[in-house]
Protein backbone atom coordinates (compact mmCIF):
# COMPACT_ATOMS: atom_id res chain seq x y z
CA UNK A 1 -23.71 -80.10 -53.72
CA UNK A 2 -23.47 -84.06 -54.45
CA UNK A 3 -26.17 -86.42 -54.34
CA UNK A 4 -24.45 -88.22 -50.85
CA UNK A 5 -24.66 -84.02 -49.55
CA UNK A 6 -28.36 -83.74 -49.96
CA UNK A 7 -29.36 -87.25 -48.35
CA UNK A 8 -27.35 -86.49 -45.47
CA UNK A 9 -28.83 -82.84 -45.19
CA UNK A 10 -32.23 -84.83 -45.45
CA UNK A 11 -31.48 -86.90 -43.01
CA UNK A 12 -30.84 -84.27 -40.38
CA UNK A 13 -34.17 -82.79 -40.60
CA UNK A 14 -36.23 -85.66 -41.60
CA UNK A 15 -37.29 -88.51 -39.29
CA UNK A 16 -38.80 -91.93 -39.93
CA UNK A 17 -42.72 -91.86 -39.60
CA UNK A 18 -44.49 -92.70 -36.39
CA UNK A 19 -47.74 -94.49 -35.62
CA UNK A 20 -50.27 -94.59 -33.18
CA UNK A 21 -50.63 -92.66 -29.56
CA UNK A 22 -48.06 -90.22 -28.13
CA UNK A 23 -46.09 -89.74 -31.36
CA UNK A 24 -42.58 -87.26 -29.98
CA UNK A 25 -41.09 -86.07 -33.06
CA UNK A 26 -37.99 -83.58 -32.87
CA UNK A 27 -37.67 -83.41 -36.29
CA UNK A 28 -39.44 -80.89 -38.60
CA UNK A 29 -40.32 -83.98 -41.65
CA UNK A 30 -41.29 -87.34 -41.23
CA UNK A 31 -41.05 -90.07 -43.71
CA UNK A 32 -38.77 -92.10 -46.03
CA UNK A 33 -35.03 -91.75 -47.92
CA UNK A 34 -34.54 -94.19 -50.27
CA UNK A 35 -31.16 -93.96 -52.58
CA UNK A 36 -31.69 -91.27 -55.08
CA UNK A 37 -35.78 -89.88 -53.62
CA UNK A 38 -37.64 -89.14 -50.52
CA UNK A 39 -41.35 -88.95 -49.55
CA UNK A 40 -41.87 -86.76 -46.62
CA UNK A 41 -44.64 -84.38 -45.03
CA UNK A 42 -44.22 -81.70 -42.81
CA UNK A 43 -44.69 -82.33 -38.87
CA UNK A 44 -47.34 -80.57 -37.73
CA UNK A 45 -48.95 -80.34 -34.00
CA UNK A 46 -53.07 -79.11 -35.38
CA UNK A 47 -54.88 -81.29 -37.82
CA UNK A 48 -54.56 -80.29 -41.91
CA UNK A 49 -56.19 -82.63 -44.20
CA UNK A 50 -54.89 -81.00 -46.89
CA UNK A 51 -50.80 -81.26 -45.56
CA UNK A 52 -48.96 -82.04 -49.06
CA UNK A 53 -47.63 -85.12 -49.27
CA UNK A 54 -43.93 -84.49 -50.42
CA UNK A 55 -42.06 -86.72 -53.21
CA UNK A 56 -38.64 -86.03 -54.25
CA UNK A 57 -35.83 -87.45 -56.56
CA UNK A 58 -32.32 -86.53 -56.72
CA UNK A 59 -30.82 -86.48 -59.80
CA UNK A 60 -26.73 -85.48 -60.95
CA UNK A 61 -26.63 -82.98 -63.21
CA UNK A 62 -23.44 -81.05 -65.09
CA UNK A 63 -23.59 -78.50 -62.37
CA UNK A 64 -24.64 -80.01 -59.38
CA UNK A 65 -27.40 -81.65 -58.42
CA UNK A 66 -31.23 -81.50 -59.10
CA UNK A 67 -34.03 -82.43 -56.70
CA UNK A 68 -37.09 -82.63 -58.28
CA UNK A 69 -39.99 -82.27 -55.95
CA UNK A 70 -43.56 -82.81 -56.27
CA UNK A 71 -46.22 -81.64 -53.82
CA UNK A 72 -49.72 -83.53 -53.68
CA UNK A 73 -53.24 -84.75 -51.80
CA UNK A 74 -53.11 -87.36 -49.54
CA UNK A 75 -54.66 -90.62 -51.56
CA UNK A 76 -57.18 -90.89 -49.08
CA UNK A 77 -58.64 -87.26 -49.07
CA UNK A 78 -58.03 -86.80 -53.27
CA UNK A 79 -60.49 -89.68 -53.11
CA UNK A 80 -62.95 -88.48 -50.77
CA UNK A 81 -63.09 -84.79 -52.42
CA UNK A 82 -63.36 -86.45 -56.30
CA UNK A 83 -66.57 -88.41 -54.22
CA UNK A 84 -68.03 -85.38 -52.67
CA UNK A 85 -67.72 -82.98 -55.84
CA UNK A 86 -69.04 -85.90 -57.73
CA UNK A 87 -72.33 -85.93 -55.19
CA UNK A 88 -72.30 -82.14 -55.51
CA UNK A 89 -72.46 -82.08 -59.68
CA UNK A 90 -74.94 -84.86 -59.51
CA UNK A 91 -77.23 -82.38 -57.41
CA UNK A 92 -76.78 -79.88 -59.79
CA UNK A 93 -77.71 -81.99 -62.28
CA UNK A 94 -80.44 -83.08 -60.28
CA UNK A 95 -81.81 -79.41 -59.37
CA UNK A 96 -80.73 -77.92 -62.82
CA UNK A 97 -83.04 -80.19 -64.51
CA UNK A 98 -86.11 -79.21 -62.22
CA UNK A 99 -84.93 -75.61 -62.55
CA UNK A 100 -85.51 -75.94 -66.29
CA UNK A 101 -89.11 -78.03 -66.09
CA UNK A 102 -90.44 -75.87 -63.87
CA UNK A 103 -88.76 -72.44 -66.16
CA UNK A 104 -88.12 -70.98 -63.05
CA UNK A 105 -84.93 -70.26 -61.35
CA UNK A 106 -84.53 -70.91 -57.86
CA UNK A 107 -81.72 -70.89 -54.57
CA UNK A 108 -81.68 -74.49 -54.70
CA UNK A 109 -79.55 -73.96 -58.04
CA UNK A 110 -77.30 -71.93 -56.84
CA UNK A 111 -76.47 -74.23 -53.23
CA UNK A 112 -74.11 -76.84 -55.37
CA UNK A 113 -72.34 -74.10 -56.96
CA UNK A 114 -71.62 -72.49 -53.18
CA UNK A 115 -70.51 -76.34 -52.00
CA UNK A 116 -67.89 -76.90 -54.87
CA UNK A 117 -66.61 -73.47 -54.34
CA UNK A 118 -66.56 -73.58 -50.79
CA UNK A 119 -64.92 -77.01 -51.10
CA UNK A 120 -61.92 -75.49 -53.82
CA UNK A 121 -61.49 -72.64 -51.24
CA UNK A 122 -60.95 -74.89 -48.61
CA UNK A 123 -58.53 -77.44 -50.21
CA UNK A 124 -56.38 -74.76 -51.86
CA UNK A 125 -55.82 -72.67 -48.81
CA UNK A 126 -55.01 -75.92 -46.86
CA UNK A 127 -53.38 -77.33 -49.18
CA UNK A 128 -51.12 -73.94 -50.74
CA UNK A 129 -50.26 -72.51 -47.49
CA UNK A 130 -48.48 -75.38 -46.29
CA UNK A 131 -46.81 -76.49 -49.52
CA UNK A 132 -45.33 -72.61 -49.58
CA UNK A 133 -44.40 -72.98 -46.40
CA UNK A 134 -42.08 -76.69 -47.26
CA UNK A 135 -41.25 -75.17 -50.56
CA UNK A 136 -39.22 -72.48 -48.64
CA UNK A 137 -37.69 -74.49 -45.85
CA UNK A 138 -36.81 -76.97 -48.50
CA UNK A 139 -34.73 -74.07 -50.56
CA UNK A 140 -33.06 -72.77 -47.72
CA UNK A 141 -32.41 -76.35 -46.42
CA UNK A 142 -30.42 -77.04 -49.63
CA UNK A 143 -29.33 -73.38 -50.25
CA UNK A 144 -31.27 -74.17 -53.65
CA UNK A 145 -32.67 -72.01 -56.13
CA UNK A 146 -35.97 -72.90 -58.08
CA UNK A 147 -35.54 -73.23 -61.01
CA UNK A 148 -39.80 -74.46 -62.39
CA UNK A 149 -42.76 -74.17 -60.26
C-alpha cells in the first residue's frame, strides 16, 4: 500500500474535529492529516477521560509502507493525574511519618495506597480498553499487520 493509499483510506474514516454544542459526526475519528502523520481520537457518544489520543506517521519502506502509531493521555488529564498522585504520595509521606512516631500502624496508612491504586485501575482500564479497541480498527482499516507493540 503507498503512502497517497493510506491518507486517502484515512481520510474516509476520519473527520476534521468539531467544537462546541450539537457536534454530528458520521465519521468513526476525528482530527488532523497532515502530509506524511495524523493525530486522531476515536468518536465516542459517553464521556472517557482516558480516550487515547492517537499520533501517527507514515513512513515508505522497501516493502510497503509503515505507520507508526503512538497511543497516549490527553495533556490535560496526564497533568491532572501526575497532580493528584503527587497529593496522594505527599499524604503518605505525611501519615507514614506519624505512623512511625507514634510506632503504631494504623488505616490511615494504608488509605493513600488504596487512592493510587484505585487511580492506576481506573486510568488503565479507560485508557487500555479503548486503545485495543483503535488498535484493531486501525489494522483492519489498513489490512496491516503489527509488527511492535
Amino acid at each position: 500500500m503507498s503512502e497517497k493509499e493510506v491518507l486517502t483510506r484515512l481520510s474516509g474514516f476520519v473527520e476534521p474535529k468539531k467544537f462546541g454544542l450539537g457536534k454530528n459526526y458520521i465519521k468513526e475519528y476525528e482530527g488532523s492529516i497532515y502530509n506524511n502523520s495524523f493525530e486522531i481520537s476515536r468518536v465516542i457518544q459517553y464521556r472517557n477521560s482516558f480516550l487515547p489520543q492517537i499520533n501517527g506517521k507514515i513512513q515508505n519502506e522497501n516493502n510497503g509502507t509503515q505507520i507508526q502509531v503512538t497511543m497516549s493521555l490527553n495533556a490535560f488529564v496526564f497533568f491532572f493525574l501526575i497532580v493528584w498522585c503527587s497529593f496522594a504520595l505527599i499524604f503518605f509521606i505525611g501519615v507514614s511519618i506519624k505512623t512511625i512516631r507514634e510506632k503504631e500502624i494504623s488505616v490511615e496508612l494504608f488509605l493513600p495506597l488504596g487512592m493510587l491504586l484505585f487511580v492506576y485501575t481506573l486510568t488503565m482500564a479507560g485508557f487500555k480498553s479503548e486503545s485495543k479497541q483503535a488498535k484493531e480498527y486501525l489494522r483492519r482499516s489498513f489490512d496491516a499487520e503489527i509488527i511492535k507493540e
